[in-house]
PDB file of N, CA and C in Angstrom:
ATOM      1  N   UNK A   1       0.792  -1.176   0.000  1.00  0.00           N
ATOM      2  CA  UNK A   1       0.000   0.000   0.000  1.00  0.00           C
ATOM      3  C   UNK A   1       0.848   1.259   0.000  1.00  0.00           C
ATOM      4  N   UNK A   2       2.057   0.955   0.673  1.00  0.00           N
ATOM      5  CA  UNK A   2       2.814   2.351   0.630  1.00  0.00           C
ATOM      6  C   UNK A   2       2.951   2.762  -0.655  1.00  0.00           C
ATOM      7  N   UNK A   3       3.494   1.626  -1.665  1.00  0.00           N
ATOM      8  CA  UNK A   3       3.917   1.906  -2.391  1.00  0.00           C
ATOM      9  C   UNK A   3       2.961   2.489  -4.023  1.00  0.00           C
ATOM     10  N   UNK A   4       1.492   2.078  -3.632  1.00  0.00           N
ATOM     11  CA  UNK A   4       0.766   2.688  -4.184  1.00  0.00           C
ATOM     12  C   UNK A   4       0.145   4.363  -3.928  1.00  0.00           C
ATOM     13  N   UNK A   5       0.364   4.252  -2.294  1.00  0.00           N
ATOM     14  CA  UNK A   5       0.249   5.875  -2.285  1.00  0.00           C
ATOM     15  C   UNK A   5       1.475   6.594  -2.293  1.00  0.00           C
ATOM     16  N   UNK A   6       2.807   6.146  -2.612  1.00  0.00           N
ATOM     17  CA  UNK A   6       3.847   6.916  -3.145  1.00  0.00           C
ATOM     18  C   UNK A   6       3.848   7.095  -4.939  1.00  0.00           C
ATOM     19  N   UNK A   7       3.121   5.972  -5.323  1.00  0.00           N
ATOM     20  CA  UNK A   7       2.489   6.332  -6.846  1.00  0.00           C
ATOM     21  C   UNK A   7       1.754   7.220  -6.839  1.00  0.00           C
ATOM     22  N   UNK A   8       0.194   7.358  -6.152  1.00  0.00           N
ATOM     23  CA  UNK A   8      -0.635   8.242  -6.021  1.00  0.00           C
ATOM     24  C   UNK A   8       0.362   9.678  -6.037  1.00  0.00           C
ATOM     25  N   UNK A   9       0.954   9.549  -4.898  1.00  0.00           N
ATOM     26  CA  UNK A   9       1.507  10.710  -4.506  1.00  0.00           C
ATOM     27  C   UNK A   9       2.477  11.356  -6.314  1.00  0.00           C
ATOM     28  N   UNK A  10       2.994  10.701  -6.478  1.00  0.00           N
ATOM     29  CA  UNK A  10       3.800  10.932  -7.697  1.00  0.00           C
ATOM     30  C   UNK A  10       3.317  11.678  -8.980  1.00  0.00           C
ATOM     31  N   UNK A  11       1.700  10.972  -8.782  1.00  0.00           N
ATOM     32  CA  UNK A  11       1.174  11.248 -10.459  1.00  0.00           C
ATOM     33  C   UNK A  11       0.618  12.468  -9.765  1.00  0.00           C
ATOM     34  N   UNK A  12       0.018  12.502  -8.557  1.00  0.00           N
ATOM     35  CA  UNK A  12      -0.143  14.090  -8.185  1.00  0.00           C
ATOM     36  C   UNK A  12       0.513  15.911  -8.798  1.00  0.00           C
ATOM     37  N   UNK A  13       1.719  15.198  -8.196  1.00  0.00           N
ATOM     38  CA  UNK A  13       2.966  15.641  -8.654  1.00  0.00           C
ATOM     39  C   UNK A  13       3.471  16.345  -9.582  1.00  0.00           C
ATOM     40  N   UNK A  14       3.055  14.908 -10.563  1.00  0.00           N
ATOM     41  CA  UNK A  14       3.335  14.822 -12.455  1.00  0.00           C
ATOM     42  C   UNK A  14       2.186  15.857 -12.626  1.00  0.00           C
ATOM     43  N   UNK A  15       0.878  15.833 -12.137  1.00  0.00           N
ATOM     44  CA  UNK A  15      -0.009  16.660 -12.856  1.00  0.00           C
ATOM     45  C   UNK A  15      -0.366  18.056 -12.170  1.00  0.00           C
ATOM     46  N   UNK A  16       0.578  18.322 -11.401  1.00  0.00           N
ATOM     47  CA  UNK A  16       0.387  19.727 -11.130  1.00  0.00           C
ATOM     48  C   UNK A  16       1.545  20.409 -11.308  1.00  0.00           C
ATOM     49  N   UNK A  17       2.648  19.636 -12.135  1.00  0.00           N
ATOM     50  CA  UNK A  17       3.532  19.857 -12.115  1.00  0.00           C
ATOM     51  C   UNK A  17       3.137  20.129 -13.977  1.00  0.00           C
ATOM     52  N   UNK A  18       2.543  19.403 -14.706  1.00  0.00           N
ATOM     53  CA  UNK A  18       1.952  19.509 -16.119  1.00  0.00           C
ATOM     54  C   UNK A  18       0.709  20.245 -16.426  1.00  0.00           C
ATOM     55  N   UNK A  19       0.416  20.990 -15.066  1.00  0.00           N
ATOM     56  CA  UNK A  19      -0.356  22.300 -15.205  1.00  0.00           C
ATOM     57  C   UNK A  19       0.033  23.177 -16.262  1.00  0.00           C
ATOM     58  N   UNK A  20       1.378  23.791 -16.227  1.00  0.00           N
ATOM     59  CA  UNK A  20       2.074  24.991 -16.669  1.00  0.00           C
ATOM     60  C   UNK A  20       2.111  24.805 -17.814  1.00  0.00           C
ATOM     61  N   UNK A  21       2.974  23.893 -18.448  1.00  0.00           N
ATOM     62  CA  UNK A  21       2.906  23.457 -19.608  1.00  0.00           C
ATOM     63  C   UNK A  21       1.592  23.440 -20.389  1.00  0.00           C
ATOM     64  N   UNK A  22       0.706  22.609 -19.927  1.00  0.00           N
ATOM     65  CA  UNK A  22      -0.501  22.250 -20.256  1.00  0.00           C
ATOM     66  C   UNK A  22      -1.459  23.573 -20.699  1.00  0.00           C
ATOM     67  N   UNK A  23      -1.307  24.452 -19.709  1.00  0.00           N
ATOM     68  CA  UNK A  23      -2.076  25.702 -19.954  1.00  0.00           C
ATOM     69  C   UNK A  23      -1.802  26.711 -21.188  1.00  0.00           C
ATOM     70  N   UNK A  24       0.125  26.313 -20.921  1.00  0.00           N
ATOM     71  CA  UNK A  24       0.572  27.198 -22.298  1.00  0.00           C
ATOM     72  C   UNK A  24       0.419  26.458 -23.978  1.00  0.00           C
ATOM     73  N   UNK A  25       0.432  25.606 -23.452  1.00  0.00           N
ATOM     74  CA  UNK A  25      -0.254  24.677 -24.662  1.00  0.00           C
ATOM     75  C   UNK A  25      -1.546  24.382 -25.350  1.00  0.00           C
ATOM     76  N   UNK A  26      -2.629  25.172 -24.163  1.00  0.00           N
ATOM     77  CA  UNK A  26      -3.654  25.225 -24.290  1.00  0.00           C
ATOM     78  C   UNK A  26      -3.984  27.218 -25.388  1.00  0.00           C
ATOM     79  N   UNK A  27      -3.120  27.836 -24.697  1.00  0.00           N
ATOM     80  CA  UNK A  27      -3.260  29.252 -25.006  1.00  0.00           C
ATOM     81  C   UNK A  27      -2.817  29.278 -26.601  1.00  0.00           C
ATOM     82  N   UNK A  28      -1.553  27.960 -26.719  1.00  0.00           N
ATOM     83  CA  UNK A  28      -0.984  28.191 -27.957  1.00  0.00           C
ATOM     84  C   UNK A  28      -1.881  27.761 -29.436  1.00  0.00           C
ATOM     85  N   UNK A  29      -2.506  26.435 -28.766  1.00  0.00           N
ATOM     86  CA  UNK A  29      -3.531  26.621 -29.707  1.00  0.00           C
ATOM     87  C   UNK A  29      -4.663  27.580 -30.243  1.00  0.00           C
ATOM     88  N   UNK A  30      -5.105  27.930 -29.124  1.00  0.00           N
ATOM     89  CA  UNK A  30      -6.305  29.214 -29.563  1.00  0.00           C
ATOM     90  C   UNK A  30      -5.868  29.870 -30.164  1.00  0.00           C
ATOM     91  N   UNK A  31      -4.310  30.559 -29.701  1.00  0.00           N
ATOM     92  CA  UNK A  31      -4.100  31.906 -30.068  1.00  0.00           C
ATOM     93  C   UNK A  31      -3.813  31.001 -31.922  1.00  0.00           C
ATOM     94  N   UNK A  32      -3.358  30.318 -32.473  1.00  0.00           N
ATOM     95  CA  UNK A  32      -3.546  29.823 -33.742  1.00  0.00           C
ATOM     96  C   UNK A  32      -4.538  29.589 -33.572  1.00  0.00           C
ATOM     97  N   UNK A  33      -5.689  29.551 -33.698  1.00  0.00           N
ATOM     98  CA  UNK A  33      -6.900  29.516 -34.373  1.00  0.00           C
ATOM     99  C   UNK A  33      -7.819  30.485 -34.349  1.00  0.00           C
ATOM    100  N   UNK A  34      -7.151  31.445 -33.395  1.00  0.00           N
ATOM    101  CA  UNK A  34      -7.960  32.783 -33.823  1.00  0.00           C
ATOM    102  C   UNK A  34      -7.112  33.609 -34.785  1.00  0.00           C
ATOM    103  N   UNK A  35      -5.823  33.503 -34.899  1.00  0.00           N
ATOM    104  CA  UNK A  35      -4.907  34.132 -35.840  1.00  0.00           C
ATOM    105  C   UNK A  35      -5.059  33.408 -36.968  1.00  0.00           C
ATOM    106  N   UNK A  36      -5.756  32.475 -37.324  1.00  0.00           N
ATOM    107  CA  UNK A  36      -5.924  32.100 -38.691  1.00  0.00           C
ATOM    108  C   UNK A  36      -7.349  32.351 -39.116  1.00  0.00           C
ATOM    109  N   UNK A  37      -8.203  32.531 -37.870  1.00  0.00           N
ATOM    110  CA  UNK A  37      -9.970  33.373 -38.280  1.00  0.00           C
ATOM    111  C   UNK A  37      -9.463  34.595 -38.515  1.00  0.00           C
ATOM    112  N   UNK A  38      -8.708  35.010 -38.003  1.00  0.00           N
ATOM    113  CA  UNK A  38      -8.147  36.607 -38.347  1.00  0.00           C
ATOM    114  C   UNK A  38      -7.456  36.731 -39.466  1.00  0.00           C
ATOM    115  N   UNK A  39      -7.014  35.943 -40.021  1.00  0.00           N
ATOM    116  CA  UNK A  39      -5.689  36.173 -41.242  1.00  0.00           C
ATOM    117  C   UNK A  39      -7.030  35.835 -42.002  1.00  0.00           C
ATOM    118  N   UNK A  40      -7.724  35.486 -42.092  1.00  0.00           N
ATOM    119  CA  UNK A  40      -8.707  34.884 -43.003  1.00  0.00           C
ATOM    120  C   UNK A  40      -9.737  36.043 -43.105  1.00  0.00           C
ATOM    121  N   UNK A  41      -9.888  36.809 -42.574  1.00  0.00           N
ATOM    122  CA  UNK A  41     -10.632  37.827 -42.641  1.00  0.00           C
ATOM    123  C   UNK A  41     -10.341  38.575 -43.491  1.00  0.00           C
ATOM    124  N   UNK A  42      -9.013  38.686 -42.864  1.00  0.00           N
ATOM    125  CA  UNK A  42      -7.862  40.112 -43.280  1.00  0.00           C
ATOM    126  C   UNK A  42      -7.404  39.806 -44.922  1.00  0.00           C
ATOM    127  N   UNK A  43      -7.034  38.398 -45.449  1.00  0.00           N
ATOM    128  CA  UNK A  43      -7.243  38.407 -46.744  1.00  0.00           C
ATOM    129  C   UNK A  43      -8.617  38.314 -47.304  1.00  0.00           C
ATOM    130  N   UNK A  44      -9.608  38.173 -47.006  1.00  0.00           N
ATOM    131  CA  UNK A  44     -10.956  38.422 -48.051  1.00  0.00           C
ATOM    132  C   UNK A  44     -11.085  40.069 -48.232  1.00  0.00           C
ATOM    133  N   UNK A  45     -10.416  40.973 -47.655  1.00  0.00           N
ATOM    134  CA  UNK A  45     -10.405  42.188 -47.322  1.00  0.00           C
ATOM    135  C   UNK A  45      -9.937  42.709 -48.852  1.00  0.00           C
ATOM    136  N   UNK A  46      -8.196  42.113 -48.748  1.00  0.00           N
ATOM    137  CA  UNK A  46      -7.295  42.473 -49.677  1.00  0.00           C
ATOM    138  C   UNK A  46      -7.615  42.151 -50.655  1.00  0.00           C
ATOM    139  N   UNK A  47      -6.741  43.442 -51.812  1.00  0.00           N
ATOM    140  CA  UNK A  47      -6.938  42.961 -53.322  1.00  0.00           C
ATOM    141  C   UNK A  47      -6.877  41.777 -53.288  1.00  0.00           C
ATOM    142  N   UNK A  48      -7.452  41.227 -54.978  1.00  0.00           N
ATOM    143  CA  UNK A  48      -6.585  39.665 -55.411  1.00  0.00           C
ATOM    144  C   UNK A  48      -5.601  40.645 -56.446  1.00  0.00           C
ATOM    145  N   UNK A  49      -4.589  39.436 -56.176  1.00  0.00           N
ATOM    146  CA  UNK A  49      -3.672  39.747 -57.207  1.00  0.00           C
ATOM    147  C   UNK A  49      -3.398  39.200 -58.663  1.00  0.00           C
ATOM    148  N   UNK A  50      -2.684  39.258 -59.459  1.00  0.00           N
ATOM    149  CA  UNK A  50      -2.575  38.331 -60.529  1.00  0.00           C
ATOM    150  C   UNK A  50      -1.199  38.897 -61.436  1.00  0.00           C
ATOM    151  N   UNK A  51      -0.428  37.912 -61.025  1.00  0.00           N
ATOM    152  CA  UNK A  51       1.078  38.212 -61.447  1.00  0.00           C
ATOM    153  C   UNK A  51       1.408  39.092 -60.735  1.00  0.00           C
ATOM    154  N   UNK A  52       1.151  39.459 -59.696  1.00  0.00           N
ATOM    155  CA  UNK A  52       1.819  40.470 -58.785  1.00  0.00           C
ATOM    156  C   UNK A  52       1.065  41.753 -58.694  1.00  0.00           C
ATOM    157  N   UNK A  53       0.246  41.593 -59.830  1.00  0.00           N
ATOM    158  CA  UNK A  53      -0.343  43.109 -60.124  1.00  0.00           C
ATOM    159  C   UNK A  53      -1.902  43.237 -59.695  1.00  0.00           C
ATOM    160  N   UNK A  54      -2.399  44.447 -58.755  1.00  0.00           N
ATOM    161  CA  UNK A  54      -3.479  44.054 -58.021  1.00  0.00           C
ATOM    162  C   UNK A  54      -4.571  44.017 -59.009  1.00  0.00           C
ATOM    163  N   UNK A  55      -5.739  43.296 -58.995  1.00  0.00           N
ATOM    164  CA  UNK A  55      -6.818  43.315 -59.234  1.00  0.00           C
ATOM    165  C   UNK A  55      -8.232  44.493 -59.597  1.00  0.00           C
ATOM    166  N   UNK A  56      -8.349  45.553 -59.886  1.00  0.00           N
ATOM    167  CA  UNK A  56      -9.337  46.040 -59.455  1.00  0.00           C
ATOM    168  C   UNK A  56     -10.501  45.777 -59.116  1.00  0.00           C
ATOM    169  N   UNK A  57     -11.319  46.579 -58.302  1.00  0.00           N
ATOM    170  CA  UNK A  57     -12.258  45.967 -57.761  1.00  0.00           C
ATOM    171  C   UNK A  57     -13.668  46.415 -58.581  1.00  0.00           C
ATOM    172  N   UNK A  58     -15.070  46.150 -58.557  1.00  0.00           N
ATOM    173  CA  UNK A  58     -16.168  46.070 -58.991  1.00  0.00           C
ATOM    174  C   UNK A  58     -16.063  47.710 -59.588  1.00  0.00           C
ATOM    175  N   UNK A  59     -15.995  48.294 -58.134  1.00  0.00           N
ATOM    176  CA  UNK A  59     -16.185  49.744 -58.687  1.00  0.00           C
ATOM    177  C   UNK A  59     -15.725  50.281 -59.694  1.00  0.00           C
ATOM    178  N   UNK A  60     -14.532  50.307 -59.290  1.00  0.00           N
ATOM    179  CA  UNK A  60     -13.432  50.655 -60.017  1.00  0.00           C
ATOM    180  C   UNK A  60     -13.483  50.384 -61.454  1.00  0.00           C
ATOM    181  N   UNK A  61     -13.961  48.901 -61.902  1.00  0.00           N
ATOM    182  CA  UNK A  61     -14.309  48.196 -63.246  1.00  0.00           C
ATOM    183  C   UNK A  61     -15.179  49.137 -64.152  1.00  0.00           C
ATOM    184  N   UNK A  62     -16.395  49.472 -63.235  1.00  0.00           N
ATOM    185  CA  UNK A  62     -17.205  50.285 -63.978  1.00  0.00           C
ATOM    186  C   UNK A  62     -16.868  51.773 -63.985  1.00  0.00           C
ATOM    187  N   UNK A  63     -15.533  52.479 -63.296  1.00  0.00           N
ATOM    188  CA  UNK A  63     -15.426  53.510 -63.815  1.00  0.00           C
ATOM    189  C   UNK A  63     -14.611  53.359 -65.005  1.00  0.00           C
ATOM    190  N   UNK A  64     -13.402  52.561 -64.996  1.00  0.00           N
ATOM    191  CA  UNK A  64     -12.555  52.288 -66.011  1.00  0.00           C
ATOM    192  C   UNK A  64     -13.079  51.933 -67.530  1.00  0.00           C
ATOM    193  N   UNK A  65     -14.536  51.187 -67.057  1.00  0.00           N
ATOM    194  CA  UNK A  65     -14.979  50.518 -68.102  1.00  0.00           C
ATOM    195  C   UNK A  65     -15.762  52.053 -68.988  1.00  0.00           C
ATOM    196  N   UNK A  66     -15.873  52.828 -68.011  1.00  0.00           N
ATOM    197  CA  UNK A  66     -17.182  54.236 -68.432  1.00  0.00           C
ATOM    198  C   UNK A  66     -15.631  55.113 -69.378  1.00  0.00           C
ATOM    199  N   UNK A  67     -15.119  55.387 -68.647  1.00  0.00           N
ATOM    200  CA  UNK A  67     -14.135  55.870 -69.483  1.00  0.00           C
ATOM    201  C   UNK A  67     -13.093  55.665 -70.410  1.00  0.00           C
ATOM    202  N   UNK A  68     -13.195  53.846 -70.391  1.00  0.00           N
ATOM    203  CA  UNK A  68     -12.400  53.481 -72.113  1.00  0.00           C
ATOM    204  C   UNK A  68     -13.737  53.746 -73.190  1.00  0.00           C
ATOM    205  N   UNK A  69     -15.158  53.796 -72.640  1.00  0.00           N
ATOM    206  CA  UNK A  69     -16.294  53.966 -73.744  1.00  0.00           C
ATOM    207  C   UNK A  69     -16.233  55.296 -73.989  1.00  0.00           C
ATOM    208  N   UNK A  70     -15.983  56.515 -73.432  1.00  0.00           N
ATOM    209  CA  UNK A  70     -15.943  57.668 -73.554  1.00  0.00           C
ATOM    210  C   UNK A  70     -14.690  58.284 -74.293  1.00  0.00           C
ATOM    211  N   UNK A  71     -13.517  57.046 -73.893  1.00  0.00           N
ATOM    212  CA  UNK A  71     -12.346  57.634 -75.108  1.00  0.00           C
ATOM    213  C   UNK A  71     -12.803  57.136 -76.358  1.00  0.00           C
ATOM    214  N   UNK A  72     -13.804  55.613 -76.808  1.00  0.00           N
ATOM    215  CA  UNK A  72     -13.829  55.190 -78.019  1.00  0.00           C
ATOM    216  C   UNK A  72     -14.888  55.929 -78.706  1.00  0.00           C
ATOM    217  N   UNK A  73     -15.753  57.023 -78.053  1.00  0.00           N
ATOM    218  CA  UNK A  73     -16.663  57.765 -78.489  1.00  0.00           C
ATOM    219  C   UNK A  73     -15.801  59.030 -79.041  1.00  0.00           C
ATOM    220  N   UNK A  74     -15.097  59.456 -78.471  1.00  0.00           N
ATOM    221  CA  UNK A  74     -14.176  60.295 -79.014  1.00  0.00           C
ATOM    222  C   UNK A  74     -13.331  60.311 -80.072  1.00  0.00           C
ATOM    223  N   UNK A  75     -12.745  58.707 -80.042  1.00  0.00           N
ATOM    224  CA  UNK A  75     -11.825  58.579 -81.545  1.00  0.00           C
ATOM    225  C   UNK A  75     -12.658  58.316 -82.197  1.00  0.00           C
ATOM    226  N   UNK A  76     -13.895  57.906 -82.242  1.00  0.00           N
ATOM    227  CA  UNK A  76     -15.302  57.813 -83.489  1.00  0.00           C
ATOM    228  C   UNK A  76     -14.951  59.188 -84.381  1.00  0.00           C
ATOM    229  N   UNK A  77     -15.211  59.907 -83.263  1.00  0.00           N
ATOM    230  CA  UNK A  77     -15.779  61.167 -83.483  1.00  0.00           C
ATOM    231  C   UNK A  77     -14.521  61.623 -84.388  1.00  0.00           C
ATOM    232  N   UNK A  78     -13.508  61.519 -83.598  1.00  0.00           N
ATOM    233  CA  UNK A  78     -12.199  62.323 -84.863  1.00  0.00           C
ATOM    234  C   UNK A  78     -12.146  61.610 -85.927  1.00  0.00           C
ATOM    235  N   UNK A  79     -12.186  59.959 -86.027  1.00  0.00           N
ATOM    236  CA  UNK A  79     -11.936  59.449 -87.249  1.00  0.00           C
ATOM    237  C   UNK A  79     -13.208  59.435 -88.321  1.00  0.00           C
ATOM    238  N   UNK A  80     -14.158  60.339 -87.806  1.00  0.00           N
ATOM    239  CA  UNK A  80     -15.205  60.447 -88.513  1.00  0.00           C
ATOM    240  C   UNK A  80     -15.093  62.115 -89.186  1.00  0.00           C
ATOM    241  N   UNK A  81     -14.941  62.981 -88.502  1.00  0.00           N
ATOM    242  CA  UNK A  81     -14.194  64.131 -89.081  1.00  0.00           C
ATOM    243  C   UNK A  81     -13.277  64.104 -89.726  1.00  0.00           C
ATOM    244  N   UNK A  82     -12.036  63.132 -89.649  1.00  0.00           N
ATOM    245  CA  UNK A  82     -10.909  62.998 -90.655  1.00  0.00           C
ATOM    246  C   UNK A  82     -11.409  62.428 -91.818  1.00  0.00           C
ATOM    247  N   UNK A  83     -12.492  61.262 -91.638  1.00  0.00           N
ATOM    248  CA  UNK A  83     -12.513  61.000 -93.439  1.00  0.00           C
ATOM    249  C   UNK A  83     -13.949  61.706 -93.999  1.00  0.00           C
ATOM    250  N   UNK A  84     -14.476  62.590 -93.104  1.00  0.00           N
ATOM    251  CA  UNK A  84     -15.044  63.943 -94.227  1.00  0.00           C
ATOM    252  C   UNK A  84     -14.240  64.709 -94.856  1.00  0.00           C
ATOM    253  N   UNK A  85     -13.183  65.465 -94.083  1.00  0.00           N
ATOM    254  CA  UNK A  85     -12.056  66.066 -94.571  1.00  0.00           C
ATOM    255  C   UNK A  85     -11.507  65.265 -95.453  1.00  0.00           C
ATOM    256  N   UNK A  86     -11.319  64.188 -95.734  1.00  0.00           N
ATOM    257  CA  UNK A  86     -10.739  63.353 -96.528  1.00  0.00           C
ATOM    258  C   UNK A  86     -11.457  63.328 -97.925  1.00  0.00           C
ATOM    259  N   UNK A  87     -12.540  63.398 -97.639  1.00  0.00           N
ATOM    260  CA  UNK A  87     -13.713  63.475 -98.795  1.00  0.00           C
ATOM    261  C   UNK A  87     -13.644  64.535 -99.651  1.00  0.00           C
ATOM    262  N   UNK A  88     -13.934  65.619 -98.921  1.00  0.00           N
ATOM    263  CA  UNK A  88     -14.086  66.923 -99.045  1.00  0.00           C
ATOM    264  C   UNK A  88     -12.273  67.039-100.119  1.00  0.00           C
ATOM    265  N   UNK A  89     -11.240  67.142 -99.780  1.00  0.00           N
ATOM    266  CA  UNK A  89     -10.277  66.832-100.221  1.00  0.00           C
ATOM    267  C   UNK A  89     -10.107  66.354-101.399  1.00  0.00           C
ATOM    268  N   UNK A  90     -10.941  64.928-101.842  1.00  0.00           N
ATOM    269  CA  UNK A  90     -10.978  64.667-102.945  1.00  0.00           C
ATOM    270  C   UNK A  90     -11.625  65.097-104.052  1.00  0.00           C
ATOM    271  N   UNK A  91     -12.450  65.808-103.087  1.00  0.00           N
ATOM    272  CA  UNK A  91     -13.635  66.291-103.814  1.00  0.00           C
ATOM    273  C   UNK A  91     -13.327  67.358-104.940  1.00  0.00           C
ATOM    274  N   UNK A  92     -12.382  68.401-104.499  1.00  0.00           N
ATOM    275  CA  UNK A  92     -11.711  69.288-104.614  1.00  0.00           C
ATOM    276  C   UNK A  92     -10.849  69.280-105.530  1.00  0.00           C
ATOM    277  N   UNK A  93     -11.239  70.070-106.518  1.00  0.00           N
ATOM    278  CA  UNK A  93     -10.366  70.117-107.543  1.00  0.00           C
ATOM    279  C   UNK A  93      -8.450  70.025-107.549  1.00  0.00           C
ATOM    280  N   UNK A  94      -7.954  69.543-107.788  1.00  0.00           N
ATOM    281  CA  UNK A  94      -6.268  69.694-107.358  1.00  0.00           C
ATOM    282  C   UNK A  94      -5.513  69.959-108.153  1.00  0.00           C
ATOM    283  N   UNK A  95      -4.778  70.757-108.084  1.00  0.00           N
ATOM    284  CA  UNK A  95      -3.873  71.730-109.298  1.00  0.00           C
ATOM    285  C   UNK A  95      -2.547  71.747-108.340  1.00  0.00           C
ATOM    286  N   UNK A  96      -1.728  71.298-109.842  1.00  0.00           N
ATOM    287  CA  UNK A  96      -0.492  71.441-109.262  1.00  0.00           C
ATOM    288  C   UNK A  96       0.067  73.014-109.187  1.00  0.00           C
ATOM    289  N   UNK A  97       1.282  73.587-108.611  1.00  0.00           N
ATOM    290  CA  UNK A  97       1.303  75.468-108.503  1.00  0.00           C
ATOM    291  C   UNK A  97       1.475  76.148-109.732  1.00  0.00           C
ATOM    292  N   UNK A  98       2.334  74.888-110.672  1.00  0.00           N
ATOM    293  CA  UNK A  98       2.820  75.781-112.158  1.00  0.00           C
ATOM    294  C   UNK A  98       1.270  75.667-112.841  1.00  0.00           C
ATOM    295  N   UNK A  99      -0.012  74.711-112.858  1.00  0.00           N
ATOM    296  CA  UNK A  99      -1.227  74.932-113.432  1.00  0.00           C
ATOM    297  C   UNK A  99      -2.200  76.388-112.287  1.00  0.00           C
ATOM    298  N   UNK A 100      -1.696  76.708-111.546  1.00  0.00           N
ATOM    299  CA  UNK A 100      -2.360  77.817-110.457  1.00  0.00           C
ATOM    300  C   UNK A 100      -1.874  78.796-111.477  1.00  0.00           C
ATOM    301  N   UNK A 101      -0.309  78.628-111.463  1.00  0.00           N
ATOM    302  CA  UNK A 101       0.050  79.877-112.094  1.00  0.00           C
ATOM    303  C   UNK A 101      -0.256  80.445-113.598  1.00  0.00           C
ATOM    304  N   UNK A 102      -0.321  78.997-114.184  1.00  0.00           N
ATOM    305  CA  UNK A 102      -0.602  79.235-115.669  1.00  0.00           C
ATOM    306  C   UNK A 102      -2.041  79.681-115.903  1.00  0.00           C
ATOM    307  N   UNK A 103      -2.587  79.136-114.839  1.00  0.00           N
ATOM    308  CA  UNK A 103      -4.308  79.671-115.225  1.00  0.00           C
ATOM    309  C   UNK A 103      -4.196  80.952-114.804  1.00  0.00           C
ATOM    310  N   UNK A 104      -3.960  81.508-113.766  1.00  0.00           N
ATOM    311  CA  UNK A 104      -4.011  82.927-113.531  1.00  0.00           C
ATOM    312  C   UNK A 104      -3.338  84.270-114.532  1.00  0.00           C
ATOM    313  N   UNK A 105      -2.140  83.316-115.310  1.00  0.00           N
ATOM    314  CA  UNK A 105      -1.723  83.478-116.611  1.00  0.00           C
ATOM    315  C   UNK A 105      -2.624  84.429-117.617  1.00  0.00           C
ATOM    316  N   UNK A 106      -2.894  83.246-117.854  1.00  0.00           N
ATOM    317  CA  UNK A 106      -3.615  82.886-119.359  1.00  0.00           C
ATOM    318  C   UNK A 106      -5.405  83.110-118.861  1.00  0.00           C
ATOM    319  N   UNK A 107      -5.722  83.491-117.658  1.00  0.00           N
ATOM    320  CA  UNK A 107      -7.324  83.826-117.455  1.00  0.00           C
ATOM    321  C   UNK A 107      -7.360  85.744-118.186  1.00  0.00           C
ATOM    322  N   UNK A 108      -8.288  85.519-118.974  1.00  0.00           N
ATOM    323  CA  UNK A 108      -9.126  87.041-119.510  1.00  0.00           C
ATOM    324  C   UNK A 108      -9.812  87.586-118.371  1.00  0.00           C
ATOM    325  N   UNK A 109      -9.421  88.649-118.566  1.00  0.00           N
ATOM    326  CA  UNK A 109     -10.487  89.628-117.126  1.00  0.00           C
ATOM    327  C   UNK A 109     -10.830  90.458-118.369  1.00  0.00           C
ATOM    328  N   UNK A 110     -12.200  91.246-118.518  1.00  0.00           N
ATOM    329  CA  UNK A 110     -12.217  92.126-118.816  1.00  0.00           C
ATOM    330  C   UNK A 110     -12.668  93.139-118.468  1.00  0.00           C
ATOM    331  N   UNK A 111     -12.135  94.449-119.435  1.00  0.00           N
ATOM    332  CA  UNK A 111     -11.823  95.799-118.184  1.00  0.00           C
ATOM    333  C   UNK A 111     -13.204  96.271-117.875  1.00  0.00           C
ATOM    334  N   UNK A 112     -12.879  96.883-117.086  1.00  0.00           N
ATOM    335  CA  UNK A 112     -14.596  97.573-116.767  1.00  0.00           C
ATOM    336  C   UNK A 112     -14.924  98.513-117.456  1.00  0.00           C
ATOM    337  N   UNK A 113     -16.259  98.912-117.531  1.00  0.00           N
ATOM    338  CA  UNK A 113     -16.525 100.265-117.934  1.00  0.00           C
ATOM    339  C   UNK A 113     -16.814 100.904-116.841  1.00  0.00           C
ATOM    340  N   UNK A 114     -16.108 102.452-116.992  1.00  0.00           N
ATOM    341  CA  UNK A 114     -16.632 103.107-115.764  1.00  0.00           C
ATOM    342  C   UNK A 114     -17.453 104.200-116.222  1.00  0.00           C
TER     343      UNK A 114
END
């Protein structure tokens, strides 16, 4: 019997002695598993990336998206003025300078009466 309550006595011992440990082992887990509910938060937060380069987000899409339509409304617009001018151009009689000069030449005015 002694020698069972010097066991008793022992594992006593062992387990108040595996308190300390036990507790910090207990803290170490939580504190990982609330630091990974937390890291998990904290990235749904953050951009995504892709190749390093961030993502934009929803908003952002539809301003970017409003203003590449507003630049392609614009180059409409010039490349639609350039080939009137282009028209107009052809339209247009074209003389080389020595036929400018020769017609202004060789054009009859006649004189006035006053």
């Amino acid at each position: 019997m002694a020698s069972e309550a010097g066991r008793a006595q022992r594992r006593r011992s062992a387990a108040s002695a595996a308190k300390g440990p036990a507790a910090a082992a207990g803290a170490a887990v939580g504190g990982l598993a609330v630091g990974t509910v937390v890291g998990a938060a904290l990235r749904a937060r953050r951009r995504p990336h892709l190749l390093g380069i961030p993502l934009p987000r929803s908003r952002e899409m539809r301003h970017g998206a409003a203003g590449v339509a507003q630049a392609g409304r614009r180059l409409y617009r010039l490349e639609s003025d350039v080939h009137a001018l282009r028209e107009q151009a052809d339209g247009a009689r074209r003389q080389s300078p020595i036929e400018v000069v020769l017609s202004a030449l060789t054009s009859r005015r006649l004189p006035r009466k006053t």
